[in-house]
N, C-alpha and C. Protein backbone atom coordinates (compact mmCIF):
# COMPACT_ATOMS: atom_id res chain seq x y z
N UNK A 1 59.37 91.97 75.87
CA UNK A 1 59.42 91.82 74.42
C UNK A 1 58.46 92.79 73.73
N UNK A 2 57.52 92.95 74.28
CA UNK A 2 56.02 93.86 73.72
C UNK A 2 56.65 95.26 73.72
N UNK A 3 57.51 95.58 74.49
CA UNK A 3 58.44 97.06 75.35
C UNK A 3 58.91 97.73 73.79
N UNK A 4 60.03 96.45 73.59
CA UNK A 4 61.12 96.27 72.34
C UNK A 4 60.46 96.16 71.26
N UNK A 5 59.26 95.44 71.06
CA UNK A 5 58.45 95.71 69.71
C UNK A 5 57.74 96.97 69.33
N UNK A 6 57.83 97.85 70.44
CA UNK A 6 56.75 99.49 70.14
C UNK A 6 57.95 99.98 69.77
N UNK A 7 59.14 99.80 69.98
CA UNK A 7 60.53 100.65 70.00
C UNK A 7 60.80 100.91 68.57
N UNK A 8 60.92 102.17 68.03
CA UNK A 8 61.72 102.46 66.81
C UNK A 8 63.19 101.84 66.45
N UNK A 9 64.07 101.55 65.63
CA UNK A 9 65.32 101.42 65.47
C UNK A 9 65.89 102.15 66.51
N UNK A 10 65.65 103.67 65.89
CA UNK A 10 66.66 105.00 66.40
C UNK A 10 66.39 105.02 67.58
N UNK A 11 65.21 104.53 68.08
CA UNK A 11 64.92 104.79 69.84
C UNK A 11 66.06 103.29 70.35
N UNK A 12 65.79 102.54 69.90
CA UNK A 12 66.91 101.36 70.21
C UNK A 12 68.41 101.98 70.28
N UNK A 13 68.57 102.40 69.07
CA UNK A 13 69.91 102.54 69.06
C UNK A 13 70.50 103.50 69.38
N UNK A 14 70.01 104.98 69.80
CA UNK A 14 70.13 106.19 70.75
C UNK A 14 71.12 105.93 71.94
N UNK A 15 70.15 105.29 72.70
CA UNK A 15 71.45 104.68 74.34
C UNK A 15 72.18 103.63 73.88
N UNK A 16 72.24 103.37 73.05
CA UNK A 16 73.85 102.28 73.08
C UNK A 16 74.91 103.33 72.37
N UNK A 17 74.06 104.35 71.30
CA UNK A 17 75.20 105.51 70.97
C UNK A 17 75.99 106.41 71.88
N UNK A 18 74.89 106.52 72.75
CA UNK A 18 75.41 107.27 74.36
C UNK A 18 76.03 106.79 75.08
N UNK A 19 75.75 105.73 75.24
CA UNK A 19 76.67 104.61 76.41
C UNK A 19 78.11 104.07 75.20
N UNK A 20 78.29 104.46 74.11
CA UNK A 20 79.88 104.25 73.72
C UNK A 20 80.16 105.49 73.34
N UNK A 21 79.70 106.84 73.45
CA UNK A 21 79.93 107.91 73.27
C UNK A 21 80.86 108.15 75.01
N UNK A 22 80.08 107.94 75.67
CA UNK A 22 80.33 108.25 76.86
C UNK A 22 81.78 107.59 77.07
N UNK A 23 81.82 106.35 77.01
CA UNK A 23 82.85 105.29 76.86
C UNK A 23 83.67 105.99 76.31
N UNK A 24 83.67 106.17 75.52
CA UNK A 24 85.10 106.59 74.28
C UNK A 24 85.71 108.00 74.99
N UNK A 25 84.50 108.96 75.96
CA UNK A 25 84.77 110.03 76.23
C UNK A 25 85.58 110.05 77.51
N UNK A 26 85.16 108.68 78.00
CA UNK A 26 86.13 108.29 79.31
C UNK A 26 87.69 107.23 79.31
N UNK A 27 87.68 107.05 78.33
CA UNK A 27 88.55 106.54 77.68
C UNK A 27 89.89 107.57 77.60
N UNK A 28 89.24 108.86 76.54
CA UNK A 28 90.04 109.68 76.12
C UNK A 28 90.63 110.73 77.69
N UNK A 29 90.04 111.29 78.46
CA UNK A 29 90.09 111.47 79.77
C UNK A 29 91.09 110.51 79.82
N UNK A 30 91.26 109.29 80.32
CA UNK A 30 92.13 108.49 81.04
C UNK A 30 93.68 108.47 80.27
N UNK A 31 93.62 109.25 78.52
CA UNK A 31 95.00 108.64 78.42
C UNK A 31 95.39 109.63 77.99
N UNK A 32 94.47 110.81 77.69
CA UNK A 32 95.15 112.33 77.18
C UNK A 32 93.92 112.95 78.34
N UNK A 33 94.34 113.21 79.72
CA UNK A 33 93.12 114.35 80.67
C UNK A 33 92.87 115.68 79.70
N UNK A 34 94.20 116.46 79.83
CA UNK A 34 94.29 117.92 79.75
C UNK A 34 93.77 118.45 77.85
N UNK A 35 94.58 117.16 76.87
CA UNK A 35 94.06 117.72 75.59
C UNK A 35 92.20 117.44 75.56
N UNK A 36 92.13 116.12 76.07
CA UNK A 36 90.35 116.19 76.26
C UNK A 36 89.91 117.30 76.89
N UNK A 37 90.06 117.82 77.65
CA UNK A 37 89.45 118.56 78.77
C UNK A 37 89.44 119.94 77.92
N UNK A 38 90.91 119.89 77.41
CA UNK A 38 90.64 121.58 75.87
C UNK A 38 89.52 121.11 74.99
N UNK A 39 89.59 120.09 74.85
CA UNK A 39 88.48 119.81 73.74
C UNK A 39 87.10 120.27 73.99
N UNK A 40 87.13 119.31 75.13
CA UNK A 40 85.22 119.70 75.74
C UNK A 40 85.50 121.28 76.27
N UNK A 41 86.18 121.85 76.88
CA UNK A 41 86.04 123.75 76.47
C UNK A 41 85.79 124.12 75.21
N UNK A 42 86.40 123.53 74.14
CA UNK A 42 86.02 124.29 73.10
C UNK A 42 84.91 123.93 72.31
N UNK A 43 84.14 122.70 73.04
CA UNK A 43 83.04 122.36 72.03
C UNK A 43 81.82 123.32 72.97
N UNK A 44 81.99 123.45 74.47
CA UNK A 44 81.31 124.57 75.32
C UNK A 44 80.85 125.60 74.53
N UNK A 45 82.20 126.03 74.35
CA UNK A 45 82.45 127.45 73.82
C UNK A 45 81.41 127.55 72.61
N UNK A 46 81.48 126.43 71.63
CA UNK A 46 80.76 126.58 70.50
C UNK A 46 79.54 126.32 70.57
N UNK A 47 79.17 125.59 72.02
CA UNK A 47 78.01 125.45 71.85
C UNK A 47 76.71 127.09 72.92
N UNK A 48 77.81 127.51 73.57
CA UNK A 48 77.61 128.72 74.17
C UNK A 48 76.89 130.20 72.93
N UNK A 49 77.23 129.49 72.06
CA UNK A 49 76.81 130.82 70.81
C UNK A 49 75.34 130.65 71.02
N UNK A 50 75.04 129.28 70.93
CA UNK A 50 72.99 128.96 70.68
C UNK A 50 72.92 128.71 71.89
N UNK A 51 73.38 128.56 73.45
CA UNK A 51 73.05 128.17 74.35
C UNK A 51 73.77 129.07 75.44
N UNK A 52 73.51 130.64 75.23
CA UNK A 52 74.55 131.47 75.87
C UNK A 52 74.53 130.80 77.70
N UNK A 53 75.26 131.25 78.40
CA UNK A 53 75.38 130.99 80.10
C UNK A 53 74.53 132.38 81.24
N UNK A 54 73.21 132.16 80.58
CA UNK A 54 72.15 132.54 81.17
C UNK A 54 71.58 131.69 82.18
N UNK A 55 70.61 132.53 82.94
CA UNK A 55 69.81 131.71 84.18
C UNK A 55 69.32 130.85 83.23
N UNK A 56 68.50 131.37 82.32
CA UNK A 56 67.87 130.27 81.74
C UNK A 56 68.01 128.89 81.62
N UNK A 57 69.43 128.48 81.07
CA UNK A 57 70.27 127.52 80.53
C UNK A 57 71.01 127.22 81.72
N UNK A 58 70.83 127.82 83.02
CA UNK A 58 72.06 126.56 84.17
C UNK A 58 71.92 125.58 84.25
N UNK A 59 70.34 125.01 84.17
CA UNK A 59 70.47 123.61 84.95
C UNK A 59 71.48 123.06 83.27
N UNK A 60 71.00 123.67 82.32
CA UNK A 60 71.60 122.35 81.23
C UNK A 60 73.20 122.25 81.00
N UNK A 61 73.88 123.32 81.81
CA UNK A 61 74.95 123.32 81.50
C UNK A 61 75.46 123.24 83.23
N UNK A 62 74.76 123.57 84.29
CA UNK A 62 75.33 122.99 85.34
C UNK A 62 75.45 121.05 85.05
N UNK A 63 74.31 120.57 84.79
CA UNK A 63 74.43 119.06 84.57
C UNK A 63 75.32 118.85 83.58
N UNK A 64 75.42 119.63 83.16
CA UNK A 64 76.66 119.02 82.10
C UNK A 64 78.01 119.04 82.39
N UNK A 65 78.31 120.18 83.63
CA UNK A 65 79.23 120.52 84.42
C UNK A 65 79.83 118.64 85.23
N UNK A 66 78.36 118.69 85.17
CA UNK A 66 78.26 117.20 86.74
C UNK A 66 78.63 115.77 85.65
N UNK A 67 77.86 116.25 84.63
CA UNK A 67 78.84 114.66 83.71
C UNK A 67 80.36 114.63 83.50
N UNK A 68 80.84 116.00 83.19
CA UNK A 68 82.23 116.43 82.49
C UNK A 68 83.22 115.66 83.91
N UNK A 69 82.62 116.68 85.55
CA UNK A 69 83.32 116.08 86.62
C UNK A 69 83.01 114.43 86.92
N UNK A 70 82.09 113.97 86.58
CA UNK A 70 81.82 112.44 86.60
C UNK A 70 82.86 111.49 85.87
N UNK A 71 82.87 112.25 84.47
CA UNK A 71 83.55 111.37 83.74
C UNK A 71 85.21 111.51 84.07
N UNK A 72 85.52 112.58 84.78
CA UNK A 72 87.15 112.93 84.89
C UNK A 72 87.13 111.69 86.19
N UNK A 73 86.58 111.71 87.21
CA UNK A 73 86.14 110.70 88.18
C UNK A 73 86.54 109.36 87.69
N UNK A 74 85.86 108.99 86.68
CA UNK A 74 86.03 107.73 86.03
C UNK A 74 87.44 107.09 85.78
N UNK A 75 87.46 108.31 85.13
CA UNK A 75 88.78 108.13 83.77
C UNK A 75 90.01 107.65 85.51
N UNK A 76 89.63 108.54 86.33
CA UNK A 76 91.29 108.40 87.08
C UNK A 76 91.08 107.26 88.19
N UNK A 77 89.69 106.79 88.39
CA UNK A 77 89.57 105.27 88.89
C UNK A 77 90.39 104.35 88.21
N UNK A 78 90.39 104.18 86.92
CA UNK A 78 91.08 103.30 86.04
C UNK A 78 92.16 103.53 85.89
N UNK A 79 92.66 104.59 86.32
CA UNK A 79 94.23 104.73 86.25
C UNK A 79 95.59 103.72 87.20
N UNK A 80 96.37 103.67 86.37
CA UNK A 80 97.30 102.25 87.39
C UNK A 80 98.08 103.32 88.09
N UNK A 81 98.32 102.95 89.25
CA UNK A 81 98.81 103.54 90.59
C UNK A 81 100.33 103.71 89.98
N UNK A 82 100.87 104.76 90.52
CA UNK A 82 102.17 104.77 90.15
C UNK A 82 103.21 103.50 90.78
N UNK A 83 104.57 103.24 90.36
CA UNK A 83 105.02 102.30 90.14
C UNK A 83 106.18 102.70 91.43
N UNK A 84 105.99 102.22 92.27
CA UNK A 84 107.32 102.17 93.65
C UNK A 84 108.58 102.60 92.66
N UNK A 85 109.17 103.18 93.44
CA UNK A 85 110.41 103.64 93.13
C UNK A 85 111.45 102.19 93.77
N UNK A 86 112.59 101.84 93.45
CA UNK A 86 113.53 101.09 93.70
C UNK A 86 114.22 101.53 95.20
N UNK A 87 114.94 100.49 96.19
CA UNK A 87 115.07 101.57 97.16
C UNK A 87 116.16 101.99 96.75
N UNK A 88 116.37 103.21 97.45
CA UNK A 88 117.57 104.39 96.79
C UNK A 88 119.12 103.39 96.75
N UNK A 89 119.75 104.00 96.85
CA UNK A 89 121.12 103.46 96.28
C UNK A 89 121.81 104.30 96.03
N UNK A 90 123.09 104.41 97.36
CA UNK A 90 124.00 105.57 97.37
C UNK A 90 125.18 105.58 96.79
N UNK A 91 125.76 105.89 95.89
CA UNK A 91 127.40 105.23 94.95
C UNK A 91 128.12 106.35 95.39
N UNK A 92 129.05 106.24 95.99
CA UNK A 92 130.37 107.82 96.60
C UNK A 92 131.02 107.45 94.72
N UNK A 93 130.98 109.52 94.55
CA UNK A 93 131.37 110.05 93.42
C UNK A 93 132.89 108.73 92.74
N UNK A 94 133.62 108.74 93.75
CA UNK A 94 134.59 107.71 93.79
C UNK A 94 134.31 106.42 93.11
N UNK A 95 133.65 105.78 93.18
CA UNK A 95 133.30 104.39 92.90
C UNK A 95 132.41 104.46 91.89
N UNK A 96 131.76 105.68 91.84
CA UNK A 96 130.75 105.52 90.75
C UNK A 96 131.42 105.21 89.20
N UNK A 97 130.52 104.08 88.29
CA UNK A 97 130.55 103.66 87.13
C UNK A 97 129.11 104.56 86.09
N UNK A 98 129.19 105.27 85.40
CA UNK A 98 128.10 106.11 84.88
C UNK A 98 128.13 105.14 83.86
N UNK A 99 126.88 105.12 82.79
CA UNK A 99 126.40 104.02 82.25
C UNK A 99 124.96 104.71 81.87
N UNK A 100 125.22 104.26 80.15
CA UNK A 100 123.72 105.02 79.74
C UNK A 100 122.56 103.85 79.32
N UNK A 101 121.40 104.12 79.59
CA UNK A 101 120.20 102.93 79.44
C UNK A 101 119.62 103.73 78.18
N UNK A 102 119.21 102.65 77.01
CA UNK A 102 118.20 103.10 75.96
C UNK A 102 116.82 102.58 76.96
N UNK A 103 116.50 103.57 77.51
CA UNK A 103 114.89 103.18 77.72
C UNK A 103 114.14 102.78 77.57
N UNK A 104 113.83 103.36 75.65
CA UNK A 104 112.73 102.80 75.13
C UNK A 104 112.54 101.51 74.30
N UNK A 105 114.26 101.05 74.80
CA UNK A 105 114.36 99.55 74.34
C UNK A 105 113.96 98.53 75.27
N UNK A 106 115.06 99.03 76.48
CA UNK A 106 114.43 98.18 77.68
C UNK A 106 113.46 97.74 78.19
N UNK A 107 112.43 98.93 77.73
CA UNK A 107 110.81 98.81 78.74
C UNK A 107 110.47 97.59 78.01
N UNK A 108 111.25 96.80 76.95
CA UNK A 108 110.54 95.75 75.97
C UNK A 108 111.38 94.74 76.43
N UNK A 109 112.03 94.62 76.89
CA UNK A 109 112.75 93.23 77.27
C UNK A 109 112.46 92.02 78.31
N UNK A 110 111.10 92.01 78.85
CA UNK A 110 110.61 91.27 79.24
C UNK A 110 109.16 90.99 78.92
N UNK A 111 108.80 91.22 77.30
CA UNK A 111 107.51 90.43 76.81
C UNK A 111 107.56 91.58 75.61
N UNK A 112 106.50 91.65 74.81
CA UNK A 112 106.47 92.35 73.66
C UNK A 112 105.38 93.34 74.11
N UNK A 113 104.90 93.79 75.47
CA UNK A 113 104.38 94.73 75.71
C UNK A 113 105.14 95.84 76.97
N UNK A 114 105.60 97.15 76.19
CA UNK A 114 106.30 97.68 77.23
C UNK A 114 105.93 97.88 78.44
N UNK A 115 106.83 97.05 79.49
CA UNK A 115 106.83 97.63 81.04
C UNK A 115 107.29 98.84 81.49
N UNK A 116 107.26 99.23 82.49
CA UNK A 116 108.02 100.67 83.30
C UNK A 116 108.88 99.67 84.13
N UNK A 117 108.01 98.72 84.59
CA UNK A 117 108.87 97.62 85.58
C UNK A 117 110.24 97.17 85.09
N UNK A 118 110.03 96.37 84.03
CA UNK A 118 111.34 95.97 83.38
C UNK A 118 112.25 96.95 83.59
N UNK A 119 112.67 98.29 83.14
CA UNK A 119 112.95 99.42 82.91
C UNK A 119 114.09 99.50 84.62
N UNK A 120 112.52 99.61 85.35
CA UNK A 120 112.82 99.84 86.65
C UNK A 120 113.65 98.75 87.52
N UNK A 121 113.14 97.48 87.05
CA UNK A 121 114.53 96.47 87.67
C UNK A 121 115.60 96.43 86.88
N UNK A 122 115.79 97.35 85.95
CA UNK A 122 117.00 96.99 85.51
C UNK A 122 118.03 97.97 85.56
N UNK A 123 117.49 99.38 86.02
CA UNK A 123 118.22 100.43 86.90
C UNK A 123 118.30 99.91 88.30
N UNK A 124 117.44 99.21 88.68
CA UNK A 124 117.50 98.74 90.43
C UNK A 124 119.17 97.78 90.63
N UNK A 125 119.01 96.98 88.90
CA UNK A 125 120.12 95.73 89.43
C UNK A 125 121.41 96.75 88.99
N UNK A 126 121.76 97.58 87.85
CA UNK A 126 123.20 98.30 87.84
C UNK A 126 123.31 98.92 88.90
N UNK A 127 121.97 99.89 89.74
CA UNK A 127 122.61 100.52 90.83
C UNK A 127 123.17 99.47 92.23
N UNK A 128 122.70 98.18 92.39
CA UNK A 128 123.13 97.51 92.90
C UNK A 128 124.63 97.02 92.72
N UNK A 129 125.32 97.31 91.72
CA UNK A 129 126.40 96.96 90.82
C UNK A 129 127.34 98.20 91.23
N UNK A 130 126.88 99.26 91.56
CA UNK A 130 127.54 100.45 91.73
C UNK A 130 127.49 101.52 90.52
N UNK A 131 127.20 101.07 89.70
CA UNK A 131 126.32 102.01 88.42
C UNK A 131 125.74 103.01 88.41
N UNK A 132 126.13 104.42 87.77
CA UNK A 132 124.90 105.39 88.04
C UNK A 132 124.23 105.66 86.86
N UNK A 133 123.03 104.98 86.11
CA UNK A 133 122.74 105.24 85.67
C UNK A 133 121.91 106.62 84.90
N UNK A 134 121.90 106.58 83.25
CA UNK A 134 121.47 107.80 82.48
C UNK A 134 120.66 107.40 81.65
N UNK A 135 119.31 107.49 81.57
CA UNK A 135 118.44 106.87 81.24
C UNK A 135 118.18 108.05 80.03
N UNK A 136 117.93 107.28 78.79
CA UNK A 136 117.16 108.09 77.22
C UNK A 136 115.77 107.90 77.21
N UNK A 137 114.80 108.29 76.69
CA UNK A 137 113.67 107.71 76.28
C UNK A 137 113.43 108.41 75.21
N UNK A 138 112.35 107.79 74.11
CA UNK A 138 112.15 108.90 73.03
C UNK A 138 110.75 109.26 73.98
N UNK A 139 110.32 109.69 73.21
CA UNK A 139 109.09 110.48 73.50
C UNK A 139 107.82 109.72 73.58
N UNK A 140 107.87 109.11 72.12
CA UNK A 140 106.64 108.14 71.99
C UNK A 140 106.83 106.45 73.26
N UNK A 141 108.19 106.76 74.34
CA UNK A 141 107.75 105.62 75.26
C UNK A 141 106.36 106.22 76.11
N UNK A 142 105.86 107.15 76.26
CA UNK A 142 104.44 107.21 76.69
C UNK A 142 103.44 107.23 76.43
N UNK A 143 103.84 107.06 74.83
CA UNK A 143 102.20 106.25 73.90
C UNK A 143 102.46 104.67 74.15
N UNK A 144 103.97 104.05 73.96
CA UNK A 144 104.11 102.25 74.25
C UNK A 144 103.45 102.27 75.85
N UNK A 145 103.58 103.13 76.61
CA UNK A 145 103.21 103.08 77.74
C UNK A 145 101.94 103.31 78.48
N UNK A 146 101.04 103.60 77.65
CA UNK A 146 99.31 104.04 77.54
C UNK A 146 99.46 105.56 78.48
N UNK A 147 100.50 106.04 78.60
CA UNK A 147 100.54 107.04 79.56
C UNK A 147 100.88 108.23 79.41
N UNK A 148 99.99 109.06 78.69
CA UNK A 148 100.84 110.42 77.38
C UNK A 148 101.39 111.36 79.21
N UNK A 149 100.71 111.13 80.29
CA UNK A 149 101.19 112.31 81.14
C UNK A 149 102.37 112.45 81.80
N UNK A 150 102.96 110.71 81.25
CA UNK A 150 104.49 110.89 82.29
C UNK A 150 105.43 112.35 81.31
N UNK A 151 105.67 112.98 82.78
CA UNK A 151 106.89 113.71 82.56
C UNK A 151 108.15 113.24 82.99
N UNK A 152 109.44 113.64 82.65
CA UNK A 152 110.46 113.43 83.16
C UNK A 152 110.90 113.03 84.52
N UNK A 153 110.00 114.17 85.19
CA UNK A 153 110.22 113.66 86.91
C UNK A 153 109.18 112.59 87.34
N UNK A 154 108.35 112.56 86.56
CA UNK A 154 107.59 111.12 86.78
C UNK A 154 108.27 109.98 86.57
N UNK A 155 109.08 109.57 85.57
CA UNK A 155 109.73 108.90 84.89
C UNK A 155 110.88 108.34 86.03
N UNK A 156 111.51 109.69 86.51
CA UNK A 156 112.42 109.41 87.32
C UNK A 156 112.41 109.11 88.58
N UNK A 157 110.92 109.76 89.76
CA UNK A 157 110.68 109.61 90.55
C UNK A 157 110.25 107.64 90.33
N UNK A 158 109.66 107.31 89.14
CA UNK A 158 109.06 106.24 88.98
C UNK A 158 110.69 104.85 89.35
N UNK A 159 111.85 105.69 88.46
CA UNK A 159 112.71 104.92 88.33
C UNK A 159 113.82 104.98 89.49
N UNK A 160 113.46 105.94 90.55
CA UNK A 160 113.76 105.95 91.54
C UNK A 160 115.74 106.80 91.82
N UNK A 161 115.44 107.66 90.46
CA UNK A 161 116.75 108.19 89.64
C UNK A 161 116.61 109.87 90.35
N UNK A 162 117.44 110.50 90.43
CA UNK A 162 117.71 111.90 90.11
C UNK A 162 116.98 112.55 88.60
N UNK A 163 116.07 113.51 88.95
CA UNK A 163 115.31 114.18 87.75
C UNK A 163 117.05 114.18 86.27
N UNK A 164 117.61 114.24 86.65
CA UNK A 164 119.00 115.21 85.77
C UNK A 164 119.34 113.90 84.92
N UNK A 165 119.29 112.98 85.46
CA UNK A 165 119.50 111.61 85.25
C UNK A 165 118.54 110.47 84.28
N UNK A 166 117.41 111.38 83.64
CA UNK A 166 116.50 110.96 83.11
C UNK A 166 116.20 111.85 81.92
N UNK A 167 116.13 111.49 80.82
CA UNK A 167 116.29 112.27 79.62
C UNK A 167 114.75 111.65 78.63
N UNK A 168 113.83 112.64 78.44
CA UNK A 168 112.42 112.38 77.86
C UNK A 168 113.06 113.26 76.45
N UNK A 169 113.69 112.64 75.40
CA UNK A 169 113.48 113.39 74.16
C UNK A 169 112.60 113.79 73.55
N UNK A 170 112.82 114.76 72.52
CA UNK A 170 111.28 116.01 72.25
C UNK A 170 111.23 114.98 71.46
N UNK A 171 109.33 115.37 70.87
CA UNK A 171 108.75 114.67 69.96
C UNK A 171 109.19 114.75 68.35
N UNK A 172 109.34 113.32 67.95
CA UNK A 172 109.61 113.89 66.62
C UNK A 172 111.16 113.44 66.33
N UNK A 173 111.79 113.00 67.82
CA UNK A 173 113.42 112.81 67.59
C UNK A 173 113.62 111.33 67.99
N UNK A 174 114.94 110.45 67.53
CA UNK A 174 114.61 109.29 68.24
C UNK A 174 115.51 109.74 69.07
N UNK A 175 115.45 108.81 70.48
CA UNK A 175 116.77 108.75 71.96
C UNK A 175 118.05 108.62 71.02
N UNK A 176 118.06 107.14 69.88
CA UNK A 176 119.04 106.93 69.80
C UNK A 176 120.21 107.92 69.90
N UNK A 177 120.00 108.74 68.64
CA UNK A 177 120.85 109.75 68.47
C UNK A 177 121.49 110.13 69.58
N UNK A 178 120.36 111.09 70.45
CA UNK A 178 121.05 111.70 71.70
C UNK A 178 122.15 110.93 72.79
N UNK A 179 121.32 109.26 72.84
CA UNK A 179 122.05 108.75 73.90
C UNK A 179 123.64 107.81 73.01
N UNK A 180 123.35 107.79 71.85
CA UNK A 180 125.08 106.71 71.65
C UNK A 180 125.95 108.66 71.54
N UNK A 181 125.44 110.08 71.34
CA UNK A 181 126.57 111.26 71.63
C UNK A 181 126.41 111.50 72.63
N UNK A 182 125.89 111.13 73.52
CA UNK A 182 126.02 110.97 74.98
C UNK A 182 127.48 109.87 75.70
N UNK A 183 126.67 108.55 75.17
CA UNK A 183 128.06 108.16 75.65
C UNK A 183 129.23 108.34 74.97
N UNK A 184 129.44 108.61 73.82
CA UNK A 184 130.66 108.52 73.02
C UNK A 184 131.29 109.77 73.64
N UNK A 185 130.68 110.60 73.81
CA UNK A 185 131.66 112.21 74.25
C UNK A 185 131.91 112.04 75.60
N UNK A 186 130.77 110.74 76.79
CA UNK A 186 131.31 110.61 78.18
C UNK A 186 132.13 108.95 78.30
N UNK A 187 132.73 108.68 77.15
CA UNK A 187 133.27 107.38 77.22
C UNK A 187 132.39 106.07 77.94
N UNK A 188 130.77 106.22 77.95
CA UNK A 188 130.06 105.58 78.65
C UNK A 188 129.74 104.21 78.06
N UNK A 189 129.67 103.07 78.51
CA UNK A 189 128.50 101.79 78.00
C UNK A 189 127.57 101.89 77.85
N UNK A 190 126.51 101.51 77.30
CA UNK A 190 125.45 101.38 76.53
C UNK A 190 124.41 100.20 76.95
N UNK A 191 123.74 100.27 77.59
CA UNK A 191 122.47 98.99 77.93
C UNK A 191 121.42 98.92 76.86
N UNK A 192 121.65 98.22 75.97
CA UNK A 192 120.43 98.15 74.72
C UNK A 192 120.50 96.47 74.06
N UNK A 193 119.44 96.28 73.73
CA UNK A 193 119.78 95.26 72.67
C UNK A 193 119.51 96.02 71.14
N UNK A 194 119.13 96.79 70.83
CA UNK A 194 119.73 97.70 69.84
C UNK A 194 120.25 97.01 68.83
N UNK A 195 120.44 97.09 67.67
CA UNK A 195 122.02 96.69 66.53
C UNK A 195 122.22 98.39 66.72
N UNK A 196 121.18 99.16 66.32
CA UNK A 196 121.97 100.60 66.07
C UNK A 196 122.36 100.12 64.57
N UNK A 197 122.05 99.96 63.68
CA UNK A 197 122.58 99.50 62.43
C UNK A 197 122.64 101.17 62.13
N UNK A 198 121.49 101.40 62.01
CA UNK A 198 121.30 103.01 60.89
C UNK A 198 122.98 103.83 61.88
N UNK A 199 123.18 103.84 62.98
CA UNK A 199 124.23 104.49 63.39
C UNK A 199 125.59 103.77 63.82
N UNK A 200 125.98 102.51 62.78
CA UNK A 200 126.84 101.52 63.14
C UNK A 200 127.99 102.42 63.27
N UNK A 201 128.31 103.30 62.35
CA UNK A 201 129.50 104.29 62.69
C UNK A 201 130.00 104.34 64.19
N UNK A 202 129.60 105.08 64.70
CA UNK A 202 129.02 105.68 66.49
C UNK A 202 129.13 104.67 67.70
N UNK A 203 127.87 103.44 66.84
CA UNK A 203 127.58 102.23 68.15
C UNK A 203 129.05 101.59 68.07
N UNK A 204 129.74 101.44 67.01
CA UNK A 204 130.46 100.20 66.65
C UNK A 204 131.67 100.83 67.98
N UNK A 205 131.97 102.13 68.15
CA UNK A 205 133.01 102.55 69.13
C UNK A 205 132.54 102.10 70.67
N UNK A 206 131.53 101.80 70.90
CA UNK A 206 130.79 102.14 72.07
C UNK A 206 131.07 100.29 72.42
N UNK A 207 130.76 100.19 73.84
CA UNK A 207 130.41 99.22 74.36
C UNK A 207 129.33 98.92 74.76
N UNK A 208 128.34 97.96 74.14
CA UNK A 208 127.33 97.64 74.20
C UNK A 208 126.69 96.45 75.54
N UNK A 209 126.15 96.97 76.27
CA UNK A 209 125.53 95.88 76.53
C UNK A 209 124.14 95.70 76.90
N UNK A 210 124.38 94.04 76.24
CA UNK A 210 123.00 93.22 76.02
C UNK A 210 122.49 92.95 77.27
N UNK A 211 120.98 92.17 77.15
CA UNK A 211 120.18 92.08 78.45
C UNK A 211 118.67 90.79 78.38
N UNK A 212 118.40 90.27 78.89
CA UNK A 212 117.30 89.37 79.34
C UNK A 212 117.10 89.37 80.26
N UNK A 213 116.06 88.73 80.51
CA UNK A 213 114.94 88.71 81.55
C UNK A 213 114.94 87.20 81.83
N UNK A 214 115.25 86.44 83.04
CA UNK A 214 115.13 85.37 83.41
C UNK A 214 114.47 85.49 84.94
N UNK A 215 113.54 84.67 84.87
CA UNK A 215 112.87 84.25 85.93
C UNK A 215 112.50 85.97 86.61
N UNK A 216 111.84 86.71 85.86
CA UNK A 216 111.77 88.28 86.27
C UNK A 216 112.93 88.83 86.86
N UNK A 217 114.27 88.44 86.69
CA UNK A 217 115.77 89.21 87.23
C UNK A 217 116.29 89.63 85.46
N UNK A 218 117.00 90.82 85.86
CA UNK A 218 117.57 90.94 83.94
C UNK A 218 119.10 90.51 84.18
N UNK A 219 119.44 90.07 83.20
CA UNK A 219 120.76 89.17 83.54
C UNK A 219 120.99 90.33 82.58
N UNK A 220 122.93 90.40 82.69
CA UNK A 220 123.58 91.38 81.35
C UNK A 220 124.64 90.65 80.81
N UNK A 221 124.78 90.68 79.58
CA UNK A 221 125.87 90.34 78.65
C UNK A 221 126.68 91.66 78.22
N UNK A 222 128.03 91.69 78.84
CA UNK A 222 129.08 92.68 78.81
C UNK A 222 129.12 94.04 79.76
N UNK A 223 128.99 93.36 80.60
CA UNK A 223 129.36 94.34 81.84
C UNK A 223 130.12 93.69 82.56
């Protein structure tokens, strides 16, 4: 107590600024690596003008080297392991039923926080069906997903799909669009609970089908 009574405010409150500075810095690492990682280069860079990369200045910028690799350390401890793929599932061209999934609807159909899982048992149960699924996503499913790094073949390796078979729309666009002129020009069904109101034109031709989640299996309405 005698320690804490010689202590200034600012000396108090210094390391708790550091210890959620740090936090926030390992945070950002874990859900954007590569735009953080430009960042701290370019704050280097700026700080390289008053602190050029002389002998002088290694140890302060080698240790700083050793926090930057510490904290990337961190960030990918906390990272969730990627998600098993489904086991494969072979459909002869013959038998195959093609069939398009709104993605970024599905990942929501088993709680109000998006899964990859959901997603993923519910390509597992059509390909069981003989289904080859064509999966949409908009873009922003990897902000619902805390995961800005999935790419496409992540997505697909995740969903246990053919890369070709997995569609990550650019930023800025919704899936919808792409996936109801997707199926309408391949005469395909539709896995969404969706209304599609804004594109009732389009959906209203299409065959829709609905979906739940019982006892963690997704049951379908109209297939």
């Amino acid at each position: 107590m005698d320690v804490l009574a010689s202590l200034t405010p600012l000396q108090i409150l210094t390391p708790v600024i550091l210890a959620l500075a740090a936090f926030g810095y390992v945070r950002c690492l874990a859900t954007a690596l590569w735009q953080t990682l430009l960042g701290t280069a370019a704050l280097a860079a700026l700080l390289s003008l008053s602190y050029p990369f002389i002998a002088a200045n290694a140890w302060g910028w080698g240790g700083a080297a050793v926090l930057v690799l510490g904290a990337v350390a961190l960030s990918r401890l906390g990272r969730p392991p990627a998600p098993a793929a489904p086991p494969s599932e072979t459909v002869a061209a013959s038998d195959r039923k093609d069939i398009v999934i709104d993605g970024t609807n599905v990942l929501y159909w088993d709680g109000e926080v998006a899964e990859l899982a959901s997603l993923r048992l519910v390509v597992s149960a059509l390909l069981k069906r003989k289904y080859a699924p064509v999966v949409f996503l908009d873009a922003s499913s990897r902000h619902h997903l805390k995961d800005k790094s999935l790419t496409e073949k992540d997505f697909a390796k995740a969903l246990g799909l053919p890369q070709n078979r997995v569609m990550v729309c650019p930023a800025g666009t919704e899936a919808d669009a792409f996936l109801l002129k997707y199926a309408r020009e391949n005469n395909m069904p539709v896995v969404s609970n969706d209304q599609f109101r804004d594109r009732a034109q389009i959906a209203g031709k299409l065959r829709l089908v609905r979906g739940i989640f019982a006892k963690g299996k997704p049951i379908f309405e109209g297939l």
